[in-house]
N, C-alpha and C. Protein backbone atom coordinates (compact mmCIF):
# COMPACT_ATOMS: atom_id res chain seq x y z
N UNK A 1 43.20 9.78 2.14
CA UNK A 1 42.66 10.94 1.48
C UNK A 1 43.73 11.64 0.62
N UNK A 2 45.04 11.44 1.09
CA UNK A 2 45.84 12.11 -0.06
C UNK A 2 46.17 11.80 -0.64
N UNK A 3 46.57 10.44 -0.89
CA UNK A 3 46.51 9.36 -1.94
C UNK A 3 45.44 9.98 -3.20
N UNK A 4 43.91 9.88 -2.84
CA UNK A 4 43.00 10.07 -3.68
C UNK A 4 43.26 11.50 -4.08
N UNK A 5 43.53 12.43 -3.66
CA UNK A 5 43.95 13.80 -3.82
C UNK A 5 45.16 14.08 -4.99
N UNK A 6 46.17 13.54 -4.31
CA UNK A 6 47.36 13.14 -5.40
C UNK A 6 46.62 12.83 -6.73
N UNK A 7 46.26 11.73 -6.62
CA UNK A 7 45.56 11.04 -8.04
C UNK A 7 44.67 11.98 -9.15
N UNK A 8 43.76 12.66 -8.27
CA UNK A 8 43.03 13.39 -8.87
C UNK A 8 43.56 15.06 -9.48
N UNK A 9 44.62 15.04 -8.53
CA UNK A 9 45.73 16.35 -8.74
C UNK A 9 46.52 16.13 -10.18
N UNK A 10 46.50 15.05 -10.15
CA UNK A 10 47.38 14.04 -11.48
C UNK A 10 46.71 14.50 -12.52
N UNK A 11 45.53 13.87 -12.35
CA UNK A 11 44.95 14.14 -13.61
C UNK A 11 44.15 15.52 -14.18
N UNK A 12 43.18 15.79 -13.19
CA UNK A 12 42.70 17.21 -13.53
C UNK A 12 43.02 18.32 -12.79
N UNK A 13 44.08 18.21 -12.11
CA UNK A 13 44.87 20.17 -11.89
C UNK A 13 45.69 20.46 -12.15
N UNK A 14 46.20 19.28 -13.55
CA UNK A 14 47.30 19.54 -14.52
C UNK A 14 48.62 19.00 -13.61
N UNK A 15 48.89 18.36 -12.53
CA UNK A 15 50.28 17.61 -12.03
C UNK A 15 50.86 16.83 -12.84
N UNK A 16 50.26 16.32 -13.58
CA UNK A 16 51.38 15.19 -14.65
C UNK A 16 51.51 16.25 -15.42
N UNK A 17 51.50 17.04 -16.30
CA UNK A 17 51.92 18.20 -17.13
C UNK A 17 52.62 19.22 -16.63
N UNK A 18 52.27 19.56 -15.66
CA UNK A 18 53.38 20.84 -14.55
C UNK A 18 54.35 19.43 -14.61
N UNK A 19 54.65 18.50 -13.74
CA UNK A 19 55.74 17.39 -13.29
C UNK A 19 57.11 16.90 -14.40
N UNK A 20 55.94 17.03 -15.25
CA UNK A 20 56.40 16.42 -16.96
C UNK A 20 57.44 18.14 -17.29
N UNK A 21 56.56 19.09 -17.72
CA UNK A 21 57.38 20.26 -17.79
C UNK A 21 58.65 20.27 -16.91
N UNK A 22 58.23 20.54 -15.67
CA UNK A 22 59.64 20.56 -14.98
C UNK A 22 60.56 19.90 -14.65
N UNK A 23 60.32 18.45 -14.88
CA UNK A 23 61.51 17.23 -15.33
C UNK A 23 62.06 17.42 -16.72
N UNK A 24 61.68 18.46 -17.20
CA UNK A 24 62.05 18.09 -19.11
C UNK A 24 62.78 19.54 -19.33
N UNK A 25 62.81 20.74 -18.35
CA UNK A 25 63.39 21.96 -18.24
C UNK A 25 64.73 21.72 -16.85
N UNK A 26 64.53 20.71 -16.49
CA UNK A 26 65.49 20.20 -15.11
C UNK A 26 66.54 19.44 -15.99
N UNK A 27 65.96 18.65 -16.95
CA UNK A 27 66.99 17.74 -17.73
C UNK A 27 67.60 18.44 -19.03
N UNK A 28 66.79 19.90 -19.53
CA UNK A 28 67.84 20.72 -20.79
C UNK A 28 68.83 21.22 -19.75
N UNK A 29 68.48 22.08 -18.47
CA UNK A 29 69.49 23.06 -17.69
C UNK A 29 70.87 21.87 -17.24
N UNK A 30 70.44 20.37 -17.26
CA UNK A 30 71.76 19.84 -16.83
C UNK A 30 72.38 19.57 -17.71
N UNK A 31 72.39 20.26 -19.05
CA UNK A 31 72.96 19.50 -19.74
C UNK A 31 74.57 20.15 -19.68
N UNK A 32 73.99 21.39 -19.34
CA UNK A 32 75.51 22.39 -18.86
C UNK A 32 75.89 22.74 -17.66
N UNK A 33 76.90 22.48 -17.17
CA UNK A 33 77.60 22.90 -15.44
C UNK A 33 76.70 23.62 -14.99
N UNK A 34 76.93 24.78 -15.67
CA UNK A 34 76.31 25.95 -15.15
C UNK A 34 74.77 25.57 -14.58
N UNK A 35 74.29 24.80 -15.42
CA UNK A 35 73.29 24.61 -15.32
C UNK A 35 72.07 24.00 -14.36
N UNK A 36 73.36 23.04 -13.63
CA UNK A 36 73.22 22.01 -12.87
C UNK A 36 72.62 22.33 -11.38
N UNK A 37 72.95 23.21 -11.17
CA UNK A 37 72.02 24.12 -9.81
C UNK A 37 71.06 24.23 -9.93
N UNK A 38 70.50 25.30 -11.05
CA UNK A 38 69.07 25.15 -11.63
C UNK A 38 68.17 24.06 -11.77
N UNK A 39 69.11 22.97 -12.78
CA UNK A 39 68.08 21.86 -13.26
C UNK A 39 67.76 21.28 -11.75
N UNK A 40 68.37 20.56 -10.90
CA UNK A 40 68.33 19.91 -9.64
C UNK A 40 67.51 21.14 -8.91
N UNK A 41 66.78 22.23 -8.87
CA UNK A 41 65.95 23.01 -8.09
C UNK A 41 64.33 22.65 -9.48
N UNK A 42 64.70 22.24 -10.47
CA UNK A 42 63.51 22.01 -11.36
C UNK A 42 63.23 20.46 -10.94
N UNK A 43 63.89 20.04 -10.77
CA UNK A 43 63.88 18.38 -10.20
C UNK A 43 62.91 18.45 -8.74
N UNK A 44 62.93 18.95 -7.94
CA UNK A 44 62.46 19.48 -6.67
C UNK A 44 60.97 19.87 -6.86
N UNK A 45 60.63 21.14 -7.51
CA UNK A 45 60.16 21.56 -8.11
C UNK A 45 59.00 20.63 -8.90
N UNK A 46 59.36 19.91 -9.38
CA UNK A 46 58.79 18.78 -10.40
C UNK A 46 58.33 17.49 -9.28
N UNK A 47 59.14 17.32 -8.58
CA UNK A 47 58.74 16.34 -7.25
C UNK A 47 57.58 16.85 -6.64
N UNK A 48 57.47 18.43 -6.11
CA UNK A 48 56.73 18.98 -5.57
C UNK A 48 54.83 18.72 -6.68
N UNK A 49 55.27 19.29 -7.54
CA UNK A 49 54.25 19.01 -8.71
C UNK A 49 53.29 18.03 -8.98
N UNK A 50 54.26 16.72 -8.59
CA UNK A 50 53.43 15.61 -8.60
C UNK A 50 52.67 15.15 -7.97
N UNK A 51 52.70 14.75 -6.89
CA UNK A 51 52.43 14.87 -5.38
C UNK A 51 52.90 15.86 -4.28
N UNK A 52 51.67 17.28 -4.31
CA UNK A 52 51.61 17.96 -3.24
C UNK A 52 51.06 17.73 -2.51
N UNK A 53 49.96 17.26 -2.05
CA UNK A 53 49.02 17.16 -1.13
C UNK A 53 49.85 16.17 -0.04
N UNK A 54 49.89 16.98 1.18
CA UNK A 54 50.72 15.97 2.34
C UNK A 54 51.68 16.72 2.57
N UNK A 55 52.58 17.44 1.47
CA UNK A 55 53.88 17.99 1.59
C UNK A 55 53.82 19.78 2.06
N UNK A 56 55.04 19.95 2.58
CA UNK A 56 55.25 21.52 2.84
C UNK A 56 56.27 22.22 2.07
N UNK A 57 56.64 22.88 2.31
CA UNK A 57 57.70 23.58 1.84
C UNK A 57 58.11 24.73 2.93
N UNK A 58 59.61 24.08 3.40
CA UNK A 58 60.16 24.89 4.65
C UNK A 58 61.23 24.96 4.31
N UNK A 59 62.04 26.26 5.05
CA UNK A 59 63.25 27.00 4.38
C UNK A 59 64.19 25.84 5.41
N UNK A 60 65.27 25.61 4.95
CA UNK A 60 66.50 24.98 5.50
C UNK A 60 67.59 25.37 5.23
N UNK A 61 68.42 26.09 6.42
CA UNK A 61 69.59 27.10 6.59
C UNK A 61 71.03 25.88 6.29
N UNK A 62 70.63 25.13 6.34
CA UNK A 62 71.61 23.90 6.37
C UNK A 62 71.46 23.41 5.00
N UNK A 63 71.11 23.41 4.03
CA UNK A 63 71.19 22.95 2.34
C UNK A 63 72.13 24.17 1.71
N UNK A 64 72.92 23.68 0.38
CA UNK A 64 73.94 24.07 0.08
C UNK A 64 73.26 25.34 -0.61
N UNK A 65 71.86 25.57 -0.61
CA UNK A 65 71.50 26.31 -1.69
C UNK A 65 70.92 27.44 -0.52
N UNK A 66 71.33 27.86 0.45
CA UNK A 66 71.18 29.13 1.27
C UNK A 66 72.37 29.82 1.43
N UNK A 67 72.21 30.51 2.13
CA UNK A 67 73.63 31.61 2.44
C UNK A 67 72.83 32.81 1.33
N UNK A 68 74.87 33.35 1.40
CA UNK A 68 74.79 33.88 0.26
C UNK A 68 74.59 33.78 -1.36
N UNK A 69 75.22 32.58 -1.66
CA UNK A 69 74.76 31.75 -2.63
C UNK A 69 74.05 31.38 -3.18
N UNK A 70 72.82 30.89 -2.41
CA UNK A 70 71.44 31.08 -2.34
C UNK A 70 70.90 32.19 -3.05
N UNK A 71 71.31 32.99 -2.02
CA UNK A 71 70.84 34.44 -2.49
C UNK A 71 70.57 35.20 -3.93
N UNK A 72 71.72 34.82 -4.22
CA UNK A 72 72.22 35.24 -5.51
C UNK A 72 72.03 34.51 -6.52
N UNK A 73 71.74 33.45 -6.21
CA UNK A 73 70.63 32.04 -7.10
C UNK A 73 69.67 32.46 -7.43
N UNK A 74 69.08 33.02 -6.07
CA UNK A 74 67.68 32.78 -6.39
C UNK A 74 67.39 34.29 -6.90
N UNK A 75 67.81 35.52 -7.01
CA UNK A 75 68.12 36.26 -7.56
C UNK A 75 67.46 36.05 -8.72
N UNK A 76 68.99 35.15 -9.68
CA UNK A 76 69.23 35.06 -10.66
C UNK A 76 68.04 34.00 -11.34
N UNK A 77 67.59 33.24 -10.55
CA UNK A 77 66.48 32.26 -10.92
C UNK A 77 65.43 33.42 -10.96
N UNK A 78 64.82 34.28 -10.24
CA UNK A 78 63.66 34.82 -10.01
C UNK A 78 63.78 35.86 -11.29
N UNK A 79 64.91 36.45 -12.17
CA UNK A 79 65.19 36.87 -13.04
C UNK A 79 64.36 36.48 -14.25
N UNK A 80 64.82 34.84 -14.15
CA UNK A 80 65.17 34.59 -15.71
C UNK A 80 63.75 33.69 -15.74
N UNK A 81 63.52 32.67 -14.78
CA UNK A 81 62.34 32.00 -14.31
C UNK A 81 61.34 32.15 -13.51
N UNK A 82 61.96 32.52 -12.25
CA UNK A 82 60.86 32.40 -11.00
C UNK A 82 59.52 33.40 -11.35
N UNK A 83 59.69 35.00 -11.87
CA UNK A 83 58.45 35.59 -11.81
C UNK A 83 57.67 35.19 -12.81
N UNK A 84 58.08 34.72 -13.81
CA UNK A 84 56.66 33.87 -15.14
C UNK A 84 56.15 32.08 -14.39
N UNK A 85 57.25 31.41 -13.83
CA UNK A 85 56.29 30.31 -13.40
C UNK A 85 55.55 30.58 -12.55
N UNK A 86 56.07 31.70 -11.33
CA UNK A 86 54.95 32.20 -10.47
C UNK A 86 53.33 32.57 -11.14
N UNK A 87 53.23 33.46 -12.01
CA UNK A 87 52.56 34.02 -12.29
C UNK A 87 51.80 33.33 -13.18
N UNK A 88 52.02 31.97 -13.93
CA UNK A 88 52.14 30.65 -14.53
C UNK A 88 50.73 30.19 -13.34
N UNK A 89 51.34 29.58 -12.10
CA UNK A 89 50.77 28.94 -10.95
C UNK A 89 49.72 29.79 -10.49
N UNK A 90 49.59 31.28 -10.58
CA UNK A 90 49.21 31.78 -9.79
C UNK A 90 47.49 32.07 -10.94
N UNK A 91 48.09 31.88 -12.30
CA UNK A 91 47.05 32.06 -13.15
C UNK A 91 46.01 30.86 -12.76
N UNK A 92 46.90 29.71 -12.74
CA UNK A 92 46.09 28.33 -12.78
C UNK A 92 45.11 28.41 -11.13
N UNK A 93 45.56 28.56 -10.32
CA UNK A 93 45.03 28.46 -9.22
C UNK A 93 44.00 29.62 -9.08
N UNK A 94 43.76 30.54 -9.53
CA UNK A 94 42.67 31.66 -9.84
C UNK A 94 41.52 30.90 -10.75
N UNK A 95 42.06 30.02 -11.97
CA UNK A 95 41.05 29.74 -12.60
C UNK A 95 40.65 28.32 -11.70
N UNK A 96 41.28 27.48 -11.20
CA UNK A 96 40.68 26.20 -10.24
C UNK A 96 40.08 26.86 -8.85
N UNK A 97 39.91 28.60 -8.59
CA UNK A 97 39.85 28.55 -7.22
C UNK A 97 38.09 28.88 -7.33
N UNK A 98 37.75 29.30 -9.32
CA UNK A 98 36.36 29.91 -9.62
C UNK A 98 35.33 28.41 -8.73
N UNK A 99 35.77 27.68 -8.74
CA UNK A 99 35.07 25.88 -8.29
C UNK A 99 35.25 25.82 -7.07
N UNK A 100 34.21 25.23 -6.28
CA UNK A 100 34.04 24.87 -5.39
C UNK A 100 35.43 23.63 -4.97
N UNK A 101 35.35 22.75 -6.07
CA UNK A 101 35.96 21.50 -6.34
C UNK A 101 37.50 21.65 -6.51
N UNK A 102 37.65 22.94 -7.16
CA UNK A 102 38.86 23.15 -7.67
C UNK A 102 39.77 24.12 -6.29
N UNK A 103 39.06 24.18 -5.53
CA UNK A 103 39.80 25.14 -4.52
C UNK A 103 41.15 24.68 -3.64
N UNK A 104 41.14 23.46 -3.03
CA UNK A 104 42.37 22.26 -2.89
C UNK A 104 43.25 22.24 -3.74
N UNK A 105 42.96 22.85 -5.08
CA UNK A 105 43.77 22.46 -6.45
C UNK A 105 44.46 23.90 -6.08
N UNK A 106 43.84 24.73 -6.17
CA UNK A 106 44.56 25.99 -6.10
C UNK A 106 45.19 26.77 -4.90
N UNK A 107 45.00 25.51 -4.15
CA UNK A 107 45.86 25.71 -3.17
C UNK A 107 47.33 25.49 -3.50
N UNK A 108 47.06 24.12 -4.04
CA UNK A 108 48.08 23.35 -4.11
C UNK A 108 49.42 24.38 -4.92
N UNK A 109 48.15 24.94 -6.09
CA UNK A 109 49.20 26.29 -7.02
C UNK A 109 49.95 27.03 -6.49
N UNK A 110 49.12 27.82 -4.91
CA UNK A 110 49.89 28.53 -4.70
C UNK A 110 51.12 27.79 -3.83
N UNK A 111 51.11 26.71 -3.43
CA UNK A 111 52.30 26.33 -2.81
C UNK A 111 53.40 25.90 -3.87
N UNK A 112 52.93 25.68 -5.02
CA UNK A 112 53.85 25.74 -5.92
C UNK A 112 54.52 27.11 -6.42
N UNK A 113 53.57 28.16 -6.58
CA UNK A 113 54.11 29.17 -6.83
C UNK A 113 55.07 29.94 -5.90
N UNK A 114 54.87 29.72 -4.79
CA UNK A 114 56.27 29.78 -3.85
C UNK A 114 57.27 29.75 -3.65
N UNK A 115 57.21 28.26 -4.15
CA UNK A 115 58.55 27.41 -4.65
C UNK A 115 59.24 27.90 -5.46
N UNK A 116 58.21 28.14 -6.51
CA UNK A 116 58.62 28.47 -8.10
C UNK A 116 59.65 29.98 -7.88
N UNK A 117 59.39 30.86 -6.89
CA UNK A 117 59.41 32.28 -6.89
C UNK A 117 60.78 32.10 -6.36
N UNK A 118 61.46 31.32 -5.14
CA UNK A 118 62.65 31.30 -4.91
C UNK A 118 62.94 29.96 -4.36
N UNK A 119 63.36 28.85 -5.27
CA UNK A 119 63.02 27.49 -4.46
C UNK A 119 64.49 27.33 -3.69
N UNK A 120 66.07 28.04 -4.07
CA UNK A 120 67.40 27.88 -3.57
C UNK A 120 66.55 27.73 -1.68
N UNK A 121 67.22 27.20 -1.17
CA UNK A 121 67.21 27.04 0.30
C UNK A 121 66.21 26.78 0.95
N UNK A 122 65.16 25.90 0.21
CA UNK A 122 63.88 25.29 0.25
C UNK A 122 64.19 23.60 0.18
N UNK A 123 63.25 23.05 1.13
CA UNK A 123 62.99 21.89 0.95
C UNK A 123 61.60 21.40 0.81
N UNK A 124 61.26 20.30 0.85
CA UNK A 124 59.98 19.61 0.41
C UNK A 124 60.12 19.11 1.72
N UNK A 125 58.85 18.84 2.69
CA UNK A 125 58.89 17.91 3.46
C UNK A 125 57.48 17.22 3.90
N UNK A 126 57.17 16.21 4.24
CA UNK A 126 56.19 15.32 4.34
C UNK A 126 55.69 16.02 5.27
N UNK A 127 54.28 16.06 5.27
CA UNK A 127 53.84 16.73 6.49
C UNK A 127 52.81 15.32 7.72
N UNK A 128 53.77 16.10 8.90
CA UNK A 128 53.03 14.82 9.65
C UNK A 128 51.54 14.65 9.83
């Protein structure tokens, strides 16, 4: 079932276009040091995109991107990015949630928009 979910997420709740975006904003941010924190949380991000259905998103105190560091990442991410892709996800999943059909889809948004809002010290994980 999530296989078929995935697939259909692909095509009509916009995952290859969210996936595509955030592999192609993951690959300008590396192009500079600085950058490289960011792009690799758009990489994540973009993983998440493609195939959600199955996956979670749980905080992990043990990845380099918590602490204080973190903090101040995600800060600085929620600044410049996090509150427009949120609000990005949060649009899309309002208009997929008007459908019966589309409601799974807009689930899926808001677990993206989550992400999107502070992804530093977040992981992706398979759900059993």
């Amino acid at each position: 079932m999530r296989t078929l979910l995935n697939i259909l997420w692909a095509i009509i709740g916009g995952g290859l276009i969210t996936a595509l975006e955030y592999a192609l904003g993951g690959l300008v941010l590396c192009l500079t040091v600085v950058g490289i924190p960011f792009g690799v949380q758009c990489f994540k991000l973009a993983g998440l995109a493609l195939f959600p259905f199955g996956k979670d998103v749980v905080e992990d105190s043990s990845l380099a991107g918590s602490g204080v560091l973190g903090l101040v990442m995600n800060v600085l991410w929620f600044l410049v990015a996090g509150v427009w892709t949120c609000i990005t996800h949060l649009g899309l999943a309002l208009g997929l949630a008007v459908t019966v059909i589309g409601i799974p889809f807009a689930l899926q948004h808001l677990k993206l928009a989550v992400l999107a809002l502070f992804p530093f010290g977040r992981r992706v994980v398979e759900r059993a």
